[in-house]
Protein backbone atom coordinates (compact mmCIF):
# COMPACT_ATOMS: atom_id res chain seq x y z
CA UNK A 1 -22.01 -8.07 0.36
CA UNK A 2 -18.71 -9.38 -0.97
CA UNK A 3 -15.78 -10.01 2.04
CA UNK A 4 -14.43 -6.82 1.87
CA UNK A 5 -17.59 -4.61 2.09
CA UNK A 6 -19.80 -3.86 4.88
CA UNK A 7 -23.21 -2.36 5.23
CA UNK A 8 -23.05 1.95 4.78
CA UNK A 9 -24.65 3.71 7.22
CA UNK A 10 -26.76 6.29 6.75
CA UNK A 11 -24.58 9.93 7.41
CA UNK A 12 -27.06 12.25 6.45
CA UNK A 13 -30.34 12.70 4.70
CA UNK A 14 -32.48 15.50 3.62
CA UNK A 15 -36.14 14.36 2.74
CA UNK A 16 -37.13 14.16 -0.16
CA UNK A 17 -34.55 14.66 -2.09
CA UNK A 18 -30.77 13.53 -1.01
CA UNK A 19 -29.16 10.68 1.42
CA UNK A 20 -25.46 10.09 1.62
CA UNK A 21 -24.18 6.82 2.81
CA UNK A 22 -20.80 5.70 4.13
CA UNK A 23 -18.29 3.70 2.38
CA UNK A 24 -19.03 -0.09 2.03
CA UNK A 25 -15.03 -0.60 1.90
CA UNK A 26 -12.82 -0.49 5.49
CA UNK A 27 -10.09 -0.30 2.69
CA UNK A 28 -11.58 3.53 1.70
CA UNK A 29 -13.26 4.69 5.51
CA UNK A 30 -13.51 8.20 3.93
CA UNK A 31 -15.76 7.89 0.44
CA UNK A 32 -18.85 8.51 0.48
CA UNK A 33 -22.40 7.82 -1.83
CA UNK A 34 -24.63 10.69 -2.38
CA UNK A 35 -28.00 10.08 -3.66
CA UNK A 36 -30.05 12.24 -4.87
CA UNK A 37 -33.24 12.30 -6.49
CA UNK A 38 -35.47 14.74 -8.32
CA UNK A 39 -38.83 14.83 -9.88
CA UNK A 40 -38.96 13.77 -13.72
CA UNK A 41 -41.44 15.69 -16.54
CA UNK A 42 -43.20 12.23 -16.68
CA UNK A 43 -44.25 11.94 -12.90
CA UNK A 44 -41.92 9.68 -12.27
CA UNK A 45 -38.28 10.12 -10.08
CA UNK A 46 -34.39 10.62 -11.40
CA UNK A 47 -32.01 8.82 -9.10
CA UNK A 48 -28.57 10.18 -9.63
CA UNK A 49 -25.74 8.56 -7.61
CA UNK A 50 -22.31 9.57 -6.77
CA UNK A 51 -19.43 8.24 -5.34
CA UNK A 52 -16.68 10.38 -3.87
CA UNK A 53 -13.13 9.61 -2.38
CA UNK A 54 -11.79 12.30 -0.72
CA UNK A 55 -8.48 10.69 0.28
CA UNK A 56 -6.21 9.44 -3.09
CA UNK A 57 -8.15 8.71 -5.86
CA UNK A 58 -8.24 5.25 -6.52
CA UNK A 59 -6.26 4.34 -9.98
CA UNK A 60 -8.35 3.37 -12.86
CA UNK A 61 -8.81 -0.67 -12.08
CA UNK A 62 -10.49 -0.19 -8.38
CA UNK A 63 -12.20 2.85 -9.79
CA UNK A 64 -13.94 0.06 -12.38
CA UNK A 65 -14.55 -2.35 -9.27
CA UNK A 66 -16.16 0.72 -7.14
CA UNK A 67 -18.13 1.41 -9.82
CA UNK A 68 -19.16 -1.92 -10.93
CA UNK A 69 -20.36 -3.10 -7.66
CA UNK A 70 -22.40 -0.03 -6.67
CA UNK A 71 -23.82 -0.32 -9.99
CA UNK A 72 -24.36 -4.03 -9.11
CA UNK A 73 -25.75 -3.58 -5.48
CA UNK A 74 -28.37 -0.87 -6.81
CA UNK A 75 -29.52 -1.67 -9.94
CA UNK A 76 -28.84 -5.67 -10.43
CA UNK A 77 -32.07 -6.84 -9.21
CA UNK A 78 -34.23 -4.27 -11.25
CA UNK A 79 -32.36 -5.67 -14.41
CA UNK A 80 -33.16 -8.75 -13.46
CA UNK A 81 -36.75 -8.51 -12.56
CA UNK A 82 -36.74 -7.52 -16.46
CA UNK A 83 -34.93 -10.52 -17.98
CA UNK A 84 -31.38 -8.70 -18.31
């Protein structure tokens, strides 16, 4: 976690299919991350993830960071376990 994030806690969760976490920003106490997954045609699982900001929508450049580092925190070491 960078210096301005902190570990989400888990707010809800419905099993299988959906868990929504808190913010990882103090800066933004009110977003949230909503998971959810479904079952694919293969067998396999669709992870869809969404952030929402209730409060004032962040402008374009921290929407980019937000983005970037959920993107980073979820998916990075997948990537790199395949030589991206």
């Amino acid at each position: 976690m960078l210096a301005d994030e902190v570990d989400p806690r888990v707010l809800a969760a419905e099993k299988p299919s959906q868990v929504v976490w808190s913010s990882l920003w103090p800066s933004r106490p009110d977003d949230q991350v909503h998971f959810v997954l479904t079952a694919s045609r293969d067998g396999g699982t669709l992870l869809r993830f969404t952030l929402l900001t209730p409060d004032e929508a962040p402008d374009q450049s921290k929407t980019g960071h937000l983005r970037r580092r959920l993107n980073q925190l979820l998916f990075a070491d997948l990537r790199y376990s395949y030589g991206q």
